[in-house]
N, C-alpha and C. Protein backbone atom coordinates (compact mmCIF):
# COMPACT_ATOMS: atom_id res chain seq x y z
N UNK A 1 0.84 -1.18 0.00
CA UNK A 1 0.00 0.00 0.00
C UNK A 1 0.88 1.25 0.00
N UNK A 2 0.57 2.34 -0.92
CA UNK A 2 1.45 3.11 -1.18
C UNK A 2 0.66 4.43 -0.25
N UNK A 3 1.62 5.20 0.83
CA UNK A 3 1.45 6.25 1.40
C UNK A 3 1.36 7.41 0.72
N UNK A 4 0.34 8.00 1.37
CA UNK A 4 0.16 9.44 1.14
C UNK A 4 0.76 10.76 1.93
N UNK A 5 1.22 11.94 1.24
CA UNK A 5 1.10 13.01 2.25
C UNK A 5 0.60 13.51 3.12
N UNK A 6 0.86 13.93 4.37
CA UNK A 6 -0.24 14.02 5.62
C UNK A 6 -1.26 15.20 4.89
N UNK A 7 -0.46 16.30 4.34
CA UNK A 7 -1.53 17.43 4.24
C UNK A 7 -2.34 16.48 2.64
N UNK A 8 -2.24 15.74 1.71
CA UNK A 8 -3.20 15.44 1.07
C UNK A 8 -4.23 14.45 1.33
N UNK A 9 -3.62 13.91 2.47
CA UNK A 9 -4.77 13.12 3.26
C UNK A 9 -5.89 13.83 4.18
N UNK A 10 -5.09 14.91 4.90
CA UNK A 10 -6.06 15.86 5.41
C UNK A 10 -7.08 16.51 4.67
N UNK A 11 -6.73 17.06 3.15
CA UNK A 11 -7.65 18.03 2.55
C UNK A 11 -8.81 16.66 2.37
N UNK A 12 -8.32 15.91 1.82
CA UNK A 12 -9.64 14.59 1.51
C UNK A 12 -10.26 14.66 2.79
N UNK A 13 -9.75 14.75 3.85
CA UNK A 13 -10.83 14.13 4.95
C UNK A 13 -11.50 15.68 5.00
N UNK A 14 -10.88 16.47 5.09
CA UNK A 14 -12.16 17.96 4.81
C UNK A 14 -12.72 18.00 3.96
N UNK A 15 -12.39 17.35 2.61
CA UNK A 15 -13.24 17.62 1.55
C UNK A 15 -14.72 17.04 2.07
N UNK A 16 -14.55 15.45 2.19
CA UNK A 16 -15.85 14.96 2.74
C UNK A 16 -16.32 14.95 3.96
N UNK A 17 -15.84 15.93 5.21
CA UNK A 17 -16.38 16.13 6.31
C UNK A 17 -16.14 17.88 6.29
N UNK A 18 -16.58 18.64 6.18
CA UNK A 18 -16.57 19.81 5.98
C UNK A 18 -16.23 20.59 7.16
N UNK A 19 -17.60 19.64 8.12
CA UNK A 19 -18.26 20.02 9.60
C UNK A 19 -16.51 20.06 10.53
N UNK A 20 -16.27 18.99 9.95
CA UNK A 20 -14.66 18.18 10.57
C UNK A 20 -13.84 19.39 10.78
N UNK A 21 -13.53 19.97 9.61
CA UNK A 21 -12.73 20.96 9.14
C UNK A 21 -13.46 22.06 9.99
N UNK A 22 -14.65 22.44 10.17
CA UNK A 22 -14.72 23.46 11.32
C UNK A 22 -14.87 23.17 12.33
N UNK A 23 -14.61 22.20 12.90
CA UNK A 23 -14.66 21.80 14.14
C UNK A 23 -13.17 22.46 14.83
N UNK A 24 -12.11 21.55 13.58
CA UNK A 24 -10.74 21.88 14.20
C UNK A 24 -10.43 23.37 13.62
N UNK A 25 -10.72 24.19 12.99
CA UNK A 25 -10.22 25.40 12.64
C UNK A 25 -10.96 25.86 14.36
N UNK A 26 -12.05 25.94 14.67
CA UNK A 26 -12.61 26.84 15.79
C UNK A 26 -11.54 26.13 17.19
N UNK A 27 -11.27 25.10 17.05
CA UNK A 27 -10.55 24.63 18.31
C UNK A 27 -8.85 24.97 18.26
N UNK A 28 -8.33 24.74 17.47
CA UNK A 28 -6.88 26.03 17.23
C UNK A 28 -7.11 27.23 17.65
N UNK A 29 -8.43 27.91 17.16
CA UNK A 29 -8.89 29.19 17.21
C UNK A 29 -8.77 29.59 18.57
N UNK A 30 -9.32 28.54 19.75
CA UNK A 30 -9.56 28.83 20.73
C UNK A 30 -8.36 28.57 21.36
N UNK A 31 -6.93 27.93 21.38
CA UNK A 31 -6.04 27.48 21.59
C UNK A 31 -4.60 28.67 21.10
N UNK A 32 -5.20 29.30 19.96
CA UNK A 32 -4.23 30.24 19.37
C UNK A 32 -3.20 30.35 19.40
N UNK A 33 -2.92 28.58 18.21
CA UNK A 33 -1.57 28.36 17.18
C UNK A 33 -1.24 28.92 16.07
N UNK A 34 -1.37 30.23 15.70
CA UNK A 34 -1.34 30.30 14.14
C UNK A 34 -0.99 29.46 13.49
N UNK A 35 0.43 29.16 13.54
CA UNK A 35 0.66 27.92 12.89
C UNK A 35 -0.06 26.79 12.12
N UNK A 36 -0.07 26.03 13.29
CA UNK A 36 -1.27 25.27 12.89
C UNK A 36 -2.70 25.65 12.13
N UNK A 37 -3.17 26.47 12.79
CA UNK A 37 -4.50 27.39 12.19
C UNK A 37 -3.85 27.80 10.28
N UNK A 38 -3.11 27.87 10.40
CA UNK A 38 -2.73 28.10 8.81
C UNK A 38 -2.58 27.21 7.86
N UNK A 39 -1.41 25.81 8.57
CA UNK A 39 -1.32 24.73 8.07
C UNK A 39 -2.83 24.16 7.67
N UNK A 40 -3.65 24.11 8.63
CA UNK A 40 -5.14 23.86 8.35
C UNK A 40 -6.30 24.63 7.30
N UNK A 41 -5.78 25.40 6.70
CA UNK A 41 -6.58 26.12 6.15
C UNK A 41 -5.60 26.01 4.95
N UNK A 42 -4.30 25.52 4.59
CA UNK A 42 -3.69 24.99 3.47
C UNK A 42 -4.35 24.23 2.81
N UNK A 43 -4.46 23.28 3.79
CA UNK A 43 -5.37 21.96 3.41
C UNK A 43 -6.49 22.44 2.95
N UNK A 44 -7.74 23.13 3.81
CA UNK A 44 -8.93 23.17 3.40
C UNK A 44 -8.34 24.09 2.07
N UNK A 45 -7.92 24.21 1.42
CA UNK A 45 -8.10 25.28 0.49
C UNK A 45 -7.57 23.90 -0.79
N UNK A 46 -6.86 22.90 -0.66
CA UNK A 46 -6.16 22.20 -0.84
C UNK A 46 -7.83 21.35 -1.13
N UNK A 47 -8.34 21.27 -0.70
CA UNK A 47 -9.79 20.68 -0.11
C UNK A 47 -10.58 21.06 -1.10
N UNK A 48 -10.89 22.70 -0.98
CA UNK A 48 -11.72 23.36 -2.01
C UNK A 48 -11.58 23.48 -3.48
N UNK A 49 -11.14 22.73 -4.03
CA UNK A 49 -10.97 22.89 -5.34
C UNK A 49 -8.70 23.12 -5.40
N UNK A 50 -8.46 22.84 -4.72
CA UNK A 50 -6.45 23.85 -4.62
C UNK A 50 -6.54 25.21 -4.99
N UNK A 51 -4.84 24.91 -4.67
CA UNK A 51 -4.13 26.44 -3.79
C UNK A 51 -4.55 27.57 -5.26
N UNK A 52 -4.62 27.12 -6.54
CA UNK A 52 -4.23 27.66 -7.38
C UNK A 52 -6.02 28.08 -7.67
N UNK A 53 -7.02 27.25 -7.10
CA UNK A 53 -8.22 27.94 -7.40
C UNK A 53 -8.58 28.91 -6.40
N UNK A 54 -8.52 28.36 -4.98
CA UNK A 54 -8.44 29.97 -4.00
C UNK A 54 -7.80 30.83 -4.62
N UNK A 55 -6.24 30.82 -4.76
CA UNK A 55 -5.51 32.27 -4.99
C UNK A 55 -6.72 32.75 -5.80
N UNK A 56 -6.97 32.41 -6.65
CA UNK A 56 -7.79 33.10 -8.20
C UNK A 56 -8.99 33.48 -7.39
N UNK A 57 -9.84 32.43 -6.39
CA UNK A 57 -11.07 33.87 -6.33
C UNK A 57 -10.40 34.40 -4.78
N UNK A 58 -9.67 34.33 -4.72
CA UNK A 58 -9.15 35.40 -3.39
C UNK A 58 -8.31 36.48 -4.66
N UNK A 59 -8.34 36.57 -5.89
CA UNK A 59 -7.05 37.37 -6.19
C UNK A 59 -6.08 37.85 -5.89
N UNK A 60 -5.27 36.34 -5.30
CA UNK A 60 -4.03 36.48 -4.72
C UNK A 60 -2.69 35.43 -5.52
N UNK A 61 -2.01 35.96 -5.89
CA UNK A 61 -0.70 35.34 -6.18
C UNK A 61 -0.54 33.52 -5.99
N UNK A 62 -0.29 32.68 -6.59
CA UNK A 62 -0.22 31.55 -5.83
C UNK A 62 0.66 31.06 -4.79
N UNK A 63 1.46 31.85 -5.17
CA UNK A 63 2.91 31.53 -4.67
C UNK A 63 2.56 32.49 -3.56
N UNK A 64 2.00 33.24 -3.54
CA UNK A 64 1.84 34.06 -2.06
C UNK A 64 0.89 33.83 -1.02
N UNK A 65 0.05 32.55 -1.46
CA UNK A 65 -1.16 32.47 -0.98
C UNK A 65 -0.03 30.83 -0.21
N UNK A 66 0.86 30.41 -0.92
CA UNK A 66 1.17 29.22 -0.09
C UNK A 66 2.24 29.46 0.60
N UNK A 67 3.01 30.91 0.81
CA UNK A 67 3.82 31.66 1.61
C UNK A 67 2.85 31.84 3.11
N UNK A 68 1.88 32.52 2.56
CA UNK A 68 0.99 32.83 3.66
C UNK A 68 0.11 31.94 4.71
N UNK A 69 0.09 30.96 3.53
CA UNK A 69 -0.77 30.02 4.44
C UNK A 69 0.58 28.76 5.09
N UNK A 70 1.41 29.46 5.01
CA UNK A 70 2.78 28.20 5.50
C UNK A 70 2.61 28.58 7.03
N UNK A 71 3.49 27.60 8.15
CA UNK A 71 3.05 27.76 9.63
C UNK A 71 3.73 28.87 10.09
N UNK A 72 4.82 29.65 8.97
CA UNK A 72 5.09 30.70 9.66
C UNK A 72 4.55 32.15 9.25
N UNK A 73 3.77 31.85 8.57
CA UNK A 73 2.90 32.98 7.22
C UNK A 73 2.37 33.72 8.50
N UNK A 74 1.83 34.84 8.04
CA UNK A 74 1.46 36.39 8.73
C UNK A 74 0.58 36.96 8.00
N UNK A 75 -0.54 36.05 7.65
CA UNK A 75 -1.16 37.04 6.67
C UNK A 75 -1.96 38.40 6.82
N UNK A 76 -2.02 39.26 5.99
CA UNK A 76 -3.04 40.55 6.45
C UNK A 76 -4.19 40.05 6.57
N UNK A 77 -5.17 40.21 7.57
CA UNK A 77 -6.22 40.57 7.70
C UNK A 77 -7.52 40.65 6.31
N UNK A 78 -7.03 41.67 5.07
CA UNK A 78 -7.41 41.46 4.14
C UNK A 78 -7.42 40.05 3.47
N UNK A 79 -6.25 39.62 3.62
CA UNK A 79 -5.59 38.24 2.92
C UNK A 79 -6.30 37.19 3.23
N UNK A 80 -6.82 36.95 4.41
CA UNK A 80 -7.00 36.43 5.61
C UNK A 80 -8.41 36.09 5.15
N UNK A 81 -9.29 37.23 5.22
CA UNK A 81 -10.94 37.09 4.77
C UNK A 81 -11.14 37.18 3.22
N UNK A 82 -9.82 37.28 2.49
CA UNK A 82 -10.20 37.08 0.92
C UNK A 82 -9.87 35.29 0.71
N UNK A 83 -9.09 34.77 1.40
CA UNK A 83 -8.60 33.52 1.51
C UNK A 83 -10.28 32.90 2.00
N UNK A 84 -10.70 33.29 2.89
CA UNK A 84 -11.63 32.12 3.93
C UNK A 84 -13.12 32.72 2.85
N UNK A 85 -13.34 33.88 2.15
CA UNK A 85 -13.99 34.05 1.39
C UNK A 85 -14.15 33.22 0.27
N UNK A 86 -13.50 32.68 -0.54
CA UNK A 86 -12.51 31.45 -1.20
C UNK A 86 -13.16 30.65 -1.05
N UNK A 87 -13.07 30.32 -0.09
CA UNK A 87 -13.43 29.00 0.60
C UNK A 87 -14.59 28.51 1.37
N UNK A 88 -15.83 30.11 0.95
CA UNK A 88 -16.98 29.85 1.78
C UNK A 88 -17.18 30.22 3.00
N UNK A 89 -16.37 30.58 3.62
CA UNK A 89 -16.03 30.89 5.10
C UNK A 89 -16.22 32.21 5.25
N UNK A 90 -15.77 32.63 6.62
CA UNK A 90 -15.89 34.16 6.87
C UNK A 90 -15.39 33.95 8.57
N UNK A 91 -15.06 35.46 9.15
CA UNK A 91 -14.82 35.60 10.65
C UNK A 91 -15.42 35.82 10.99
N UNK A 92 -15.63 35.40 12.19
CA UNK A 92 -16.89 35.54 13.15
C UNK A 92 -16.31 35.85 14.53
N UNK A 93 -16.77 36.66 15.60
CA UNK A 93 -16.22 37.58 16.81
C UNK A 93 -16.85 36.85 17.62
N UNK A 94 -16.65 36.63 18.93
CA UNK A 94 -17.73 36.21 19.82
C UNK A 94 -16.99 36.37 21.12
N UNK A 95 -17.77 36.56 22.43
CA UNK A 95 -17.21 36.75 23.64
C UNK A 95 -16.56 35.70 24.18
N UNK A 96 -15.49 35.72 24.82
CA UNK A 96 -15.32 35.10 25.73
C UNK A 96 -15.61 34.27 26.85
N UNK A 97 -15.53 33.32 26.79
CA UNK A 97 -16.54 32.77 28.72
C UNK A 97 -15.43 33.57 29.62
N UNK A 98 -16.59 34.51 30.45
CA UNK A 98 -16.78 35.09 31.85
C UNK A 98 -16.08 34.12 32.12
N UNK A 99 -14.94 34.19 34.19
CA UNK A 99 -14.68 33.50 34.76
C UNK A 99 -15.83 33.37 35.41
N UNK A 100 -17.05 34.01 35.20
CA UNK A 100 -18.27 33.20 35.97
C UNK A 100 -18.55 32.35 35.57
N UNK A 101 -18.87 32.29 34.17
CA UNK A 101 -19.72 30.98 33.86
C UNK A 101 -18.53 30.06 33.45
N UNK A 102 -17.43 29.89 33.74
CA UNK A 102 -16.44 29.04 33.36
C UNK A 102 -16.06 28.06 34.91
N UNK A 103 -16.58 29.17 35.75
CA UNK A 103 -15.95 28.11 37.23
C UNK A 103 -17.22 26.87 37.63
């Protein structure tokens, strides 16, 4: 049996679990690895059609879109919601748990 790449095994398992893929983007989220959170959104994009169909409806570079989405990438903000735009996605804000309702 011939092995696969971890990240092309990952985008397959987001491709057909979608839910999957936001499960773990919101739990990095809450953990706040960029890193990881980027590596993961390689994949999903890797997932969505590849890197080379995001860049195009994010109108971003390809080569800059897999700079950015690498674990040490920094992307702008813009970059950031034209990428997850791409991909169907979007940011979403939400409060914090209170140390009240957390104890």
């Amino acid at each position: 049996m011939k092995s696969r790449p971890h990240d092309d095994a990952m985008a397959d398992l987001y491709r057909d679990e979608p839910a999957l893929a936001l499960e773990v983007i919101n739990a990095i989220l809450e953990d706040g690895d960029q890193g990881e959170l980027l590596t993961v959104l390689r994949q999903m994009a890797q997932a969505s059609g590849g890197v080379q169909a995001v860049a195009e409806q994010a109108h971003l570079n390809p080569t800059q879109l897999y700079r950015t989405l690498s674990p040490k990438g920094n992307p702008a903000l813009s970059n950031l919601t034209a990428i997850l735009k791409a991909m169907g996605l979007r940011l979403a804000v939400q409060p914090l748990p209170s140390e009240a309702t957390t104890a």
